[in-house]
PDB file of N, CA and C in Angstrom:
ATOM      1  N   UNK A   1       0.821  -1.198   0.000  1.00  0.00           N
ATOM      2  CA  UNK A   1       0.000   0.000   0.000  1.00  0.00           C
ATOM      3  C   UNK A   1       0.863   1.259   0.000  1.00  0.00           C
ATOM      4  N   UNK A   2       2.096   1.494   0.996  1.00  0.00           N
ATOM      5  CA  UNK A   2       2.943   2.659   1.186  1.00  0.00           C
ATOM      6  C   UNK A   2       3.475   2.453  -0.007  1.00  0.00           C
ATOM      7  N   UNK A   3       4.158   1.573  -1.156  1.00  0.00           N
ATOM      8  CA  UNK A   3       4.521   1.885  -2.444  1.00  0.00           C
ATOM      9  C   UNK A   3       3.780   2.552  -3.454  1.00  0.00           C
ATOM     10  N   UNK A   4       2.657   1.857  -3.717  1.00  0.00           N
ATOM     11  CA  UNK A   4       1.705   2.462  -4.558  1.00  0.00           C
ATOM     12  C   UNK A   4       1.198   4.198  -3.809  1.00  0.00           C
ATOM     13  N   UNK A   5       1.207   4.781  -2.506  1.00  0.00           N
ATOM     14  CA  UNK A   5       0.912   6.060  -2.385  1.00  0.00           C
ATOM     15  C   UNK A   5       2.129   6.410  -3.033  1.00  0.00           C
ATOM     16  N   UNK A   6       3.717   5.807  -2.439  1.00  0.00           N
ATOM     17  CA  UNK A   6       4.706   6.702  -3.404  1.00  0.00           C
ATOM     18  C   UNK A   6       4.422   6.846  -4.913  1.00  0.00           C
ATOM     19  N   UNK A   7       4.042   5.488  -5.503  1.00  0.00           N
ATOM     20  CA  UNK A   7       3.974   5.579  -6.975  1.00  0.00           C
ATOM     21  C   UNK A   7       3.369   6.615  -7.544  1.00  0.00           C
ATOM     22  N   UNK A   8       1.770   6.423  -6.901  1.00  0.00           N
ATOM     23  CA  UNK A   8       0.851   7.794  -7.357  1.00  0.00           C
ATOM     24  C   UNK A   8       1.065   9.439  -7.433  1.00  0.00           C
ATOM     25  N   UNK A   9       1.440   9.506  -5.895  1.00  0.00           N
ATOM     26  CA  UNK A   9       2.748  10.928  -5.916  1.00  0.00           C
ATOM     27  C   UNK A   9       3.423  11.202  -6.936  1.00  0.00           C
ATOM     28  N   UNK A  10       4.288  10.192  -6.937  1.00  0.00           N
ATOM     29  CA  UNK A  10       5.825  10.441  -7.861  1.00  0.00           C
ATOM     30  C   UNK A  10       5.138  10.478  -9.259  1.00  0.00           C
ATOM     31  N   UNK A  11       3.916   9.791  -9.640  1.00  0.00           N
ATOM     32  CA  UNK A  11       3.724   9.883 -11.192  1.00  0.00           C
ATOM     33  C   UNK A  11       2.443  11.864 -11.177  1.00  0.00           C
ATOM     34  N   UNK A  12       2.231  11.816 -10.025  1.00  0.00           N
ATOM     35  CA  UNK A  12       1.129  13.068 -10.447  1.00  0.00           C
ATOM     36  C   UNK A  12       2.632  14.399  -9.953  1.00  0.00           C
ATOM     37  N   UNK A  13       3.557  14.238  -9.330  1.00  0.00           N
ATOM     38  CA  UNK A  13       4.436  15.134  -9.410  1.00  0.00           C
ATOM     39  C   UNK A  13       4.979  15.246 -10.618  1.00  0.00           C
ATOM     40  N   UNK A  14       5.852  14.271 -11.204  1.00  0.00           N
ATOM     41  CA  UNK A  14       6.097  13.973 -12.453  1.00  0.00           C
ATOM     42  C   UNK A  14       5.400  14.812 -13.933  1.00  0.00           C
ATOM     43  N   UNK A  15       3.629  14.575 -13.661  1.00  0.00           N
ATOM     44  CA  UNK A  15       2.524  15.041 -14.305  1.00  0.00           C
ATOM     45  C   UNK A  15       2.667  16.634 -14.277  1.00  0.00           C
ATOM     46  N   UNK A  16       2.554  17.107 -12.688  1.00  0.00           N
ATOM     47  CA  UNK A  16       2.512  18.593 -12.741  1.00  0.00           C
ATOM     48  C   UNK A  16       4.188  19.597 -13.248  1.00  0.00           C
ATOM     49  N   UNK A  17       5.237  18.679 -12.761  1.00  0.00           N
ATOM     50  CA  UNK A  17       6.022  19.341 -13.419  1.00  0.00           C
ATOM     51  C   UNK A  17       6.476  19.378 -15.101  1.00  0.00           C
ATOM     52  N   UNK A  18       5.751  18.572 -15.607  1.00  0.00           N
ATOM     53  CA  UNK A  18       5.786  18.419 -17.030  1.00  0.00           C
ATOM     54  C   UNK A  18       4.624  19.821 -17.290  1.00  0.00           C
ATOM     55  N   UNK A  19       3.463  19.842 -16.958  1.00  0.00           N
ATOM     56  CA  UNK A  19       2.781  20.620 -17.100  1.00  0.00           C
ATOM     57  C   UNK A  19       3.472  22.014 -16.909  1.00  0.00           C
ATOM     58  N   UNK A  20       3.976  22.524 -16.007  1.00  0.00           N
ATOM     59  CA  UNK A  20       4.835  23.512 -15.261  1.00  0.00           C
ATOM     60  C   UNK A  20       5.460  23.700 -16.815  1.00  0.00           C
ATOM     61  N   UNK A  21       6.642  22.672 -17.510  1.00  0.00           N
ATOM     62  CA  UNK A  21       6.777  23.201 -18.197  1.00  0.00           C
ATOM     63  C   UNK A  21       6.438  23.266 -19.359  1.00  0.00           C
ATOM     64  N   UNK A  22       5.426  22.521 -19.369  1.00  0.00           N
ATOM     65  CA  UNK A  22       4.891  23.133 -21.269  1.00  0.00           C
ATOM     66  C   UNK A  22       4.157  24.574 -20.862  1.00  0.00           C
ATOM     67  N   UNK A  23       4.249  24.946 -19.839  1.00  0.00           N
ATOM     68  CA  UNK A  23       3.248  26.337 -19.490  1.00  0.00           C
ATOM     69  C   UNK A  23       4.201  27.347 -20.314  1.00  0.00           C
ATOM     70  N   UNK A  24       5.892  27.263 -19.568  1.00  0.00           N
ATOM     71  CA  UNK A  24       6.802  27.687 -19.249  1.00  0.00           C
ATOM     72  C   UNK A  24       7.279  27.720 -20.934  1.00  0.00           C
ATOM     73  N   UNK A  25       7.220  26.952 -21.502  1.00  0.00           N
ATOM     74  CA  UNK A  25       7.394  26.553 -23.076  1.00  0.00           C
ATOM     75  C   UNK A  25       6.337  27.173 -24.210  1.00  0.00           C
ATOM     76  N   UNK A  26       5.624  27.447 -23.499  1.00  0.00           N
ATOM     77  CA  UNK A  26       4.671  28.175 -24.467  1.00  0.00           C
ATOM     78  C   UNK A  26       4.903  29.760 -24.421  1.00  0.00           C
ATOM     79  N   UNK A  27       4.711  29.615 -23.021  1.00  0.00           N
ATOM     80  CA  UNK A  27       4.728  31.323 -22.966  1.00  0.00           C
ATOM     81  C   UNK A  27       6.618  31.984 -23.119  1.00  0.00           C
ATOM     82  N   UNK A  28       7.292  31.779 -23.108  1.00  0.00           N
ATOM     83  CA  UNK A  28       8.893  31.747 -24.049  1.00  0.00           C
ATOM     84  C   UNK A  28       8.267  31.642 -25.487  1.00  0.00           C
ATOM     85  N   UNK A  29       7.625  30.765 -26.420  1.00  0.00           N
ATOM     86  CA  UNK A  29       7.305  30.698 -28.180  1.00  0.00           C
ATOM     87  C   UNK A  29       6.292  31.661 -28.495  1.00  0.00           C
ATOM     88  N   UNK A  30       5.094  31.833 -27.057  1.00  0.00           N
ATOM     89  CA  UNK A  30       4.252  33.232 -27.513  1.00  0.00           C
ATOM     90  C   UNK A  30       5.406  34.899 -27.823  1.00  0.00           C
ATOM     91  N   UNK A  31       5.952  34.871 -26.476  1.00  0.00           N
ATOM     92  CA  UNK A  31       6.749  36.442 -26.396  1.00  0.00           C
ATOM     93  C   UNK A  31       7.756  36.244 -27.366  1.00  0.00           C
ATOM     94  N   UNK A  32       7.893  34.996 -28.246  1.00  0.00           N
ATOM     95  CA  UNK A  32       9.492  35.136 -29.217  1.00  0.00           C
ATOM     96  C   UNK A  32       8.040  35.164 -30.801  1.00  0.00           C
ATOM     97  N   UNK A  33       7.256  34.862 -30.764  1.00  0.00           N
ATOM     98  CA  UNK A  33       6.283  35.146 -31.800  1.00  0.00           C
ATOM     99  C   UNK A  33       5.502  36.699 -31.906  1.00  0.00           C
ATOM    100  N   UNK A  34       5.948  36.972 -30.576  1.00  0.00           N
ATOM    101  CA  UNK A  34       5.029  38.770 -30.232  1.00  0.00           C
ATOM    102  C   UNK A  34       6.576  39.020 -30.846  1.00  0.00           C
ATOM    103  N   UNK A  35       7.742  39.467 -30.610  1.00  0.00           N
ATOM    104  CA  UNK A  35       8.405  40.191 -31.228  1.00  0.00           C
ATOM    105  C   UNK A  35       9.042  39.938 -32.497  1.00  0.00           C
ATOM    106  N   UNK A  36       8.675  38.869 -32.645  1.00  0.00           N
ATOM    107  CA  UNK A  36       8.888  38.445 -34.094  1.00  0.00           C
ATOM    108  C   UNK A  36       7.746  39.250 -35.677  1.00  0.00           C
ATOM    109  N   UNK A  37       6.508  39.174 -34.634  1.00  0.00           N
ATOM    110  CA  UNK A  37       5.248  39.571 -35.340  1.00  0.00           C
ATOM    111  C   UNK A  37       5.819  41.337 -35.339  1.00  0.00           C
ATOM    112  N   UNK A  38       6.119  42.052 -34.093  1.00  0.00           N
ATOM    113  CA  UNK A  38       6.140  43.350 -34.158  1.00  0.00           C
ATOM    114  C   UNK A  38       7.419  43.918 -35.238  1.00  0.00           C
ATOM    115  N   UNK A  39       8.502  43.014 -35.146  1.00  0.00           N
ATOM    116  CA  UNK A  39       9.593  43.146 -35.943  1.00  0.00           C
ATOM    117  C   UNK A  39       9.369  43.229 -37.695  1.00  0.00           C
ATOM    118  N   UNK A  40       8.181  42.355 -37.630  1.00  0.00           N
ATOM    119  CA  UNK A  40       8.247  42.365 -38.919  1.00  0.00           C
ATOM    120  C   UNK A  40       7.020  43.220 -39.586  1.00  0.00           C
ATOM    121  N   UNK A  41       5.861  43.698 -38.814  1.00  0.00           N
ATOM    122  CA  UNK A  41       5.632  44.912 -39.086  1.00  0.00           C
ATOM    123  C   UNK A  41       6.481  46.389 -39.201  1.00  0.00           C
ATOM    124  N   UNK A  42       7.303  46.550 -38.196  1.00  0.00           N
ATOM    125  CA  UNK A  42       8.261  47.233 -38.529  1.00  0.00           C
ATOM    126  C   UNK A  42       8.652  47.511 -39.902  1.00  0.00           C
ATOM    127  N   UNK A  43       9.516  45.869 -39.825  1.00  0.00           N
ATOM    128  CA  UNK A  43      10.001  46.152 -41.397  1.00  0.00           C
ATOM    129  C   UNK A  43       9.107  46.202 -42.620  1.00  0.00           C
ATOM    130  N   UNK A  44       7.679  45.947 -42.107  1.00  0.00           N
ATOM    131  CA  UNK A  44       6.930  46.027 -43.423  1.00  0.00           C
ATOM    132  C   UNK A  44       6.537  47.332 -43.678  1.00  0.00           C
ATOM    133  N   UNK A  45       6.615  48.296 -42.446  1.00  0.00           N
ATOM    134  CA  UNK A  45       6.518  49.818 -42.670  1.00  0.00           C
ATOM    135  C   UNK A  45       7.768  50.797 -42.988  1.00  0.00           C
ATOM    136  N   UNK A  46       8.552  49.886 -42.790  1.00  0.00           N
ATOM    137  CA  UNK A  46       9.873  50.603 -43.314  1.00  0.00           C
ATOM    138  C   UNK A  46      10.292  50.169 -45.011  1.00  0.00           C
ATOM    139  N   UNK A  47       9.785  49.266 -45.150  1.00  0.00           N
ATOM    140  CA  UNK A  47       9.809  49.015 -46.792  1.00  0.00           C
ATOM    141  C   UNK A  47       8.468  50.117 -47.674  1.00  0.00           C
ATOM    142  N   UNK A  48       7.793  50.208 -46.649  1.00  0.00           N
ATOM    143  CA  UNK A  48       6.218  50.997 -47.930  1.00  0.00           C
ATOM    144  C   UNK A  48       6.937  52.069 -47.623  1.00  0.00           C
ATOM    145  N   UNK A  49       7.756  52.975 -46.371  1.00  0.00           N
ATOM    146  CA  UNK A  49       7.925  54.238 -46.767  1.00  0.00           C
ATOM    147  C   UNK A  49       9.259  54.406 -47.248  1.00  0.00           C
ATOM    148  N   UNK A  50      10.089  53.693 -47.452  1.00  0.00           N
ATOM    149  CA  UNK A  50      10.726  53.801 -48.297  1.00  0.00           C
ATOM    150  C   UNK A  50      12.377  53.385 -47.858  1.00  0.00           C
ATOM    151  N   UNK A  51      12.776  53.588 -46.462  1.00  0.00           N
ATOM    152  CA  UNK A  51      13.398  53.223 -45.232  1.00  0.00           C
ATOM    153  C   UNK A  51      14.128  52.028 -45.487  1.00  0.00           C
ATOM    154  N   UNK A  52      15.276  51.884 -45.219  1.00  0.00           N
ATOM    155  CA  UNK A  52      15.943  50.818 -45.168  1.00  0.00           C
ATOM    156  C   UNK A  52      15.915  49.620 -44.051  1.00  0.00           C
ATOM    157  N   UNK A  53      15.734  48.502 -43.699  1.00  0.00           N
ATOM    158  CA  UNK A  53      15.271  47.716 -42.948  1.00  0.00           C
ATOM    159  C   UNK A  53      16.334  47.560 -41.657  1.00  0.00           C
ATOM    160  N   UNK A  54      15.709  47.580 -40.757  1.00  0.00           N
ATOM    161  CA  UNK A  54      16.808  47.812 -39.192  1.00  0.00           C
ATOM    162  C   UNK A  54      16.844  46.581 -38.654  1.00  0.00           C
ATOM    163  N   UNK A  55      18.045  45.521 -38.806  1.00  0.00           N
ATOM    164  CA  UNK A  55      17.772  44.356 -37.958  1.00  0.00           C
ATOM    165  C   UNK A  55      17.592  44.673 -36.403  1.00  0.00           C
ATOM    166  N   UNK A  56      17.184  43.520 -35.439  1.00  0.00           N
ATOM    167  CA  UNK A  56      16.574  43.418 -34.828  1.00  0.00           C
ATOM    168  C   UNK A  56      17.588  42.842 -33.729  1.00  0.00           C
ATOM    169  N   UNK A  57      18.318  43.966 -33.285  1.00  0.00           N
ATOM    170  CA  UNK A  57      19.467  44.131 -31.944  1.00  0.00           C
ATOM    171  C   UNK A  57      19.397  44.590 -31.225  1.00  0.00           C
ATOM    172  N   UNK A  58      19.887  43.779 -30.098  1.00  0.00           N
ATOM    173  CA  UNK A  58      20.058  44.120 -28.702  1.00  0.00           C
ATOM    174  C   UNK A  58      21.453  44.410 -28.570  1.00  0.00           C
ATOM    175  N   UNK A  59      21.678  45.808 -27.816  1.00  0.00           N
ATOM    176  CA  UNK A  59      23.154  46.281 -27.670  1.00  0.00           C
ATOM    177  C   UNK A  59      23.012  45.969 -25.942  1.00  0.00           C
ATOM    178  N   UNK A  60      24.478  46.048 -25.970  1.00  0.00           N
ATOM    179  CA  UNK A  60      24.866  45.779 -24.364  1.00  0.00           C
ATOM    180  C   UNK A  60      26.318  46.837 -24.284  1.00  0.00           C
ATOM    181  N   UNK A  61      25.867  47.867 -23.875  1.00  0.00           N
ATOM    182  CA  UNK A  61      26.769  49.193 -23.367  1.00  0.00           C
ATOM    183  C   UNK A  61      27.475  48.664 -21.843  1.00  0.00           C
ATOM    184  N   UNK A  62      28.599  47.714 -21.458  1.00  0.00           N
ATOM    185  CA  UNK A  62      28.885  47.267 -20.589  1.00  0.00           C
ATOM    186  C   UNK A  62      29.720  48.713 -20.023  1.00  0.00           C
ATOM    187  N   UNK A  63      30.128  50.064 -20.613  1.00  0.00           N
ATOM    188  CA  UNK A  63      30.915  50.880 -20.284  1.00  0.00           C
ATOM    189  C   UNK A  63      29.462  51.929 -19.209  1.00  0.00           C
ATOM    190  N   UNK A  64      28.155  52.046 -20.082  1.00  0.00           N
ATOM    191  CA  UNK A  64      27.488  52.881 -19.017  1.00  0.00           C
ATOM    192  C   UNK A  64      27.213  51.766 -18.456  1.00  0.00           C
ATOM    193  N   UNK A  65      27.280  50.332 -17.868  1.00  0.00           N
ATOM    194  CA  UNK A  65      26.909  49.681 -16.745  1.00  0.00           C
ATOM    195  C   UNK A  65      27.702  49.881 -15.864  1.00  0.00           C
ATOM    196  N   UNK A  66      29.090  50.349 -16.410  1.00  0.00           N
ATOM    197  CA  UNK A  66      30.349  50.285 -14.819  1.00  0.00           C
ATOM    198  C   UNK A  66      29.942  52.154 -14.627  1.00  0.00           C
ATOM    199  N   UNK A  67      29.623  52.734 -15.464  1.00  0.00           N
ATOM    200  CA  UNK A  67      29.450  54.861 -14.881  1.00  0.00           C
ATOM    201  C   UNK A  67      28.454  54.338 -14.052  1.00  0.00           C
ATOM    202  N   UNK A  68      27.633  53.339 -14.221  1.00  0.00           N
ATOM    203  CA  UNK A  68      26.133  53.706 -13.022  1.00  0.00           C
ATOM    204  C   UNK A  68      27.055  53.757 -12.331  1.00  0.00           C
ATOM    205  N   UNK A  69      27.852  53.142 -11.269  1.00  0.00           N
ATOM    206  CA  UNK A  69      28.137  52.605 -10.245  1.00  0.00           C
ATOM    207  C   UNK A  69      29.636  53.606  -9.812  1.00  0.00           C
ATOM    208  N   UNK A  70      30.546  53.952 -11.071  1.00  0.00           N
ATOM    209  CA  UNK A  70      31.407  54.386 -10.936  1.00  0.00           C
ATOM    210  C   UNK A  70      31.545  56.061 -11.522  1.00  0.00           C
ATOM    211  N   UNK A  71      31.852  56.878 -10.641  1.00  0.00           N
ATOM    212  CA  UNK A  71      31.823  58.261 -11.714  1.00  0.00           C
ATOM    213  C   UNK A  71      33.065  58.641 -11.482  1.00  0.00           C
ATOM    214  N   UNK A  72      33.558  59.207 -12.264  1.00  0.00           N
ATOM    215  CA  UNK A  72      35.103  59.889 -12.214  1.00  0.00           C
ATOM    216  C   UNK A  72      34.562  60.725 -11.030  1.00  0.00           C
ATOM    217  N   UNK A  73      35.642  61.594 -10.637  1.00  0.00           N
ATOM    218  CA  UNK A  73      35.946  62.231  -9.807  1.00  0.00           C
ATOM    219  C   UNK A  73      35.251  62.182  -8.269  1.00  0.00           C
ATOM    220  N   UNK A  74      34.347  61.055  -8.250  1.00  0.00           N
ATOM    221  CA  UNK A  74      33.523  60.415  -7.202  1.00  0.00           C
ATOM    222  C   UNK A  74      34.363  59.856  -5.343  1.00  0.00           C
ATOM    223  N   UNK A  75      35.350  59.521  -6.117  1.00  0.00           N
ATOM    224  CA  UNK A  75      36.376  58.830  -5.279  1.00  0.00           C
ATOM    225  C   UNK A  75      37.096  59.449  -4.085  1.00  0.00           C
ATOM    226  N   UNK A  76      37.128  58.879  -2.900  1.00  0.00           N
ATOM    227  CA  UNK A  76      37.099  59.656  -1.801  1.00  0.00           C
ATOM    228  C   UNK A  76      38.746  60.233  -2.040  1.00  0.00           C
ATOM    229  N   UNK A  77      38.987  61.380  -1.747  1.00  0.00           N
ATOM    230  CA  UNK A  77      40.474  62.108  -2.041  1.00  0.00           C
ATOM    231  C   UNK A  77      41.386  61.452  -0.951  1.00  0.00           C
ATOM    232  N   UNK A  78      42.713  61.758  -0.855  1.00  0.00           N
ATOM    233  CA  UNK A  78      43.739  61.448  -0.169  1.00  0.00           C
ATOM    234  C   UNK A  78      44.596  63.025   0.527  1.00  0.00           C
ATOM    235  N   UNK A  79      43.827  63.070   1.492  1.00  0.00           N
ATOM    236  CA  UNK A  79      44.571  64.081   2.465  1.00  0.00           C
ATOM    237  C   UNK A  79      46.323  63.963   3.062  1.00  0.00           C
ATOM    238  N   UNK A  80      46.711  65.094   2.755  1.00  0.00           N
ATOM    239  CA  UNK A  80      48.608  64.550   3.341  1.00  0.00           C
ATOM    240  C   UNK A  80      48.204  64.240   4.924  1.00  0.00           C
ATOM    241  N   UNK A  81      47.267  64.485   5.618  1.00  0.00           N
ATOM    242  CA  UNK A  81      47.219  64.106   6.731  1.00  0.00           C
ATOM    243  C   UNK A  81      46.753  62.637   6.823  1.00  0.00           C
ATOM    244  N   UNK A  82      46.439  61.925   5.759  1.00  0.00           N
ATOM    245  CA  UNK A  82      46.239  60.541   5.655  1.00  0.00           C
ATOM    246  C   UNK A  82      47.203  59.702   5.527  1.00  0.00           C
ATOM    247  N   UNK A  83      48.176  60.212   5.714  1.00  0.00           N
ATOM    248  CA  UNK A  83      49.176  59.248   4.556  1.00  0.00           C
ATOM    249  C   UNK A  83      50.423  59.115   6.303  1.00  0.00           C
ATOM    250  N   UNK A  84      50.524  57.720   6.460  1.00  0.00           N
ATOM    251  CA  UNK A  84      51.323  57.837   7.901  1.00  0.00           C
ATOM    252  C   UNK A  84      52.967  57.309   7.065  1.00  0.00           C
ATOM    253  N   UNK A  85      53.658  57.894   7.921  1.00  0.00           N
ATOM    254  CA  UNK A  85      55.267  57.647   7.565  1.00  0.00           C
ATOM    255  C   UNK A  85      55.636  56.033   8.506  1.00  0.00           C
ATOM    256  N   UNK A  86      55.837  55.437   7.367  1.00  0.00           N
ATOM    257  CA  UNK A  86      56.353  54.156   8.225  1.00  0.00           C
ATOM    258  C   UNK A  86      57.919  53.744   7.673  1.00  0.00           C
ATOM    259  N   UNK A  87      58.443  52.714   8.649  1.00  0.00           N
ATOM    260  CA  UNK A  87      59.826  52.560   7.871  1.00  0.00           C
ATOM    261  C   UNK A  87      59.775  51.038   7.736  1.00  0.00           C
ATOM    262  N   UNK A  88      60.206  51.072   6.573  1.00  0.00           N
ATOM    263  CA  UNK A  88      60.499  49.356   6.215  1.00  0.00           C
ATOM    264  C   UNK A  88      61.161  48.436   6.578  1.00  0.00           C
ATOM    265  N   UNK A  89      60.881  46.971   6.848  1.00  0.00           N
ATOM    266  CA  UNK A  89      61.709  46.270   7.471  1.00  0.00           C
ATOM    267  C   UNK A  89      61.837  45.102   6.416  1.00  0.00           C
ATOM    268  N   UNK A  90      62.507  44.183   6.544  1.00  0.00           N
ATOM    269  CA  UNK A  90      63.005  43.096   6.064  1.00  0.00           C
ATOM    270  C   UNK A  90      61.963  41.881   6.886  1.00  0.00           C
ATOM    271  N   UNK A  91      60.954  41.134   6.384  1.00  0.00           N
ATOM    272  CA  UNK A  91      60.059  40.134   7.121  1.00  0.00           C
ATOM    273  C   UNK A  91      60.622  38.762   6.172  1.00  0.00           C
ATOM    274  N   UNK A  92      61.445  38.202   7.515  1.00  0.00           N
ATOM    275  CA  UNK A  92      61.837  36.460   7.073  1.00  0.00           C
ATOM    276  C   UNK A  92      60.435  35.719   6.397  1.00  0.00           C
ATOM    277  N   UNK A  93      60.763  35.008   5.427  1.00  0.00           N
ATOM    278  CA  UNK A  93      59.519  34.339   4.971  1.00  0.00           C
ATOM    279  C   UNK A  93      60.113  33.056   5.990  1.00  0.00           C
ATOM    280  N   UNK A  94      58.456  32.740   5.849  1.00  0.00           N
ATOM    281  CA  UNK A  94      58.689  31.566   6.920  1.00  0.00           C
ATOM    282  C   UNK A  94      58.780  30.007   6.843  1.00  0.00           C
ATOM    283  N   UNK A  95      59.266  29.253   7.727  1.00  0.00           N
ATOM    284  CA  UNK A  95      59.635  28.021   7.238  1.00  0.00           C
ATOM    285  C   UNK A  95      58.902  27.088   6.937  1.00  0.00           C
ATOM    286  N   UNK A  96      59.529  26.082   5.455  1.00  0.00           N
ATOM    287  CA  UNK A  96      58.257  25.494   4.671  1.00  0.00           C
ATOM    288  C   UNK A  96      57.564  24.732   5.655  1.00  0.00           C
ATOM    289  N   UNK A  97      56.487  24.528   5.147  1.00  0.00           N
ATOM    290  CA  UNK A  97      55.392  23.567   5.469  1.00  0.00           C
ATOM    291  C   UNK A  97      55.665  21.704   5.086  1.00  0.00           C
ATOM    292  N   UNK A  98      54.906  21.218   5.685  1.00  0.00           N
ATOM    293  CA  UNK A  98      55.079  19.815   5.372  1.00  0.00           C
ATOM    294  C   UNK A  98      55.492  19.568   4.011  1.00  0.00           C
ATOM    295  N   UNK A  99      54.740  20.289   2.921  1.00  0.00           N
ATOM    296  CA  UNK A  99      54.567  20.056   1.750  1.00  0.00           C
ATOM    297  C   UNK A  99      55.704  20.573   0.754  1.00  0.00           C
ATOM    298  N   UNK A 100      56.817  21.284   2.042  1.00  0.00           N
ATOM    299  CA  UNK A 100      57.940  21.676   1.030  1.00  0.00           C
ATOM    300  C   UNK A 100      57.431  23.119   0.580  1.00  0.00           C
ATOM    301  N   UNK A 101      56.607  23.980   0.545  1.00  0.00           N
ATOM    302  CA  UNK A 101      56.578  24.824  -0.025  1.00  0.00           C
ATOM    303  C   UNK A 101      57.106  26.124   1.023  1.00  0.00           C
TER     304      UNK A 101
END
């Protein structure tokens, strides 16, 4: 009896995630058929007026994705009162590890 409840489960889970994705599969072939349909009105109005035909690109400006975030002169300054005088020393590297390194 406890097999067959697993069986039934496992085949109506099975069921709904197949469903899940033909949902998921349709609606991806509707929105690639909506801009396919709008694209090519486009170009069918750019051929009657006379217009040369504009393929159908997506640009990716990765230079204004780093200005959102980054602006020149944004950057916190460096005061001479920031800057501490230290003196350098000589630091032994230290002795290898098991592994020889």
């Amino acid at each position: 009896m406890d097999k067959l409840i697993k069986t039934v489960f496992g085949l109506l889970l099975r069921v709904l995630l197949l469903g899940v994705g033909l949902v998921f599969l349709a609606g991806v072939l509707l929105v690639t058929a909506l801009l396919l349909g709008l694209w090519g009105l486009r170009a069918l109005w750019a051929r009657l007026s006379g217009r040369p035909v504009q393929p159908l690109a997506f640009t990716i400006l990765r230079r204004a994705q780093w200005q959102r975030f980054y602006r020149p002169g944004t950057a916190p300054s460096t005061q001479a009162s920031d800057v501490i005088d230290v003196e350098s020393r000589q630091v032994d590297s230290p002795d290898a590890d098991r592994l020889g390194r």
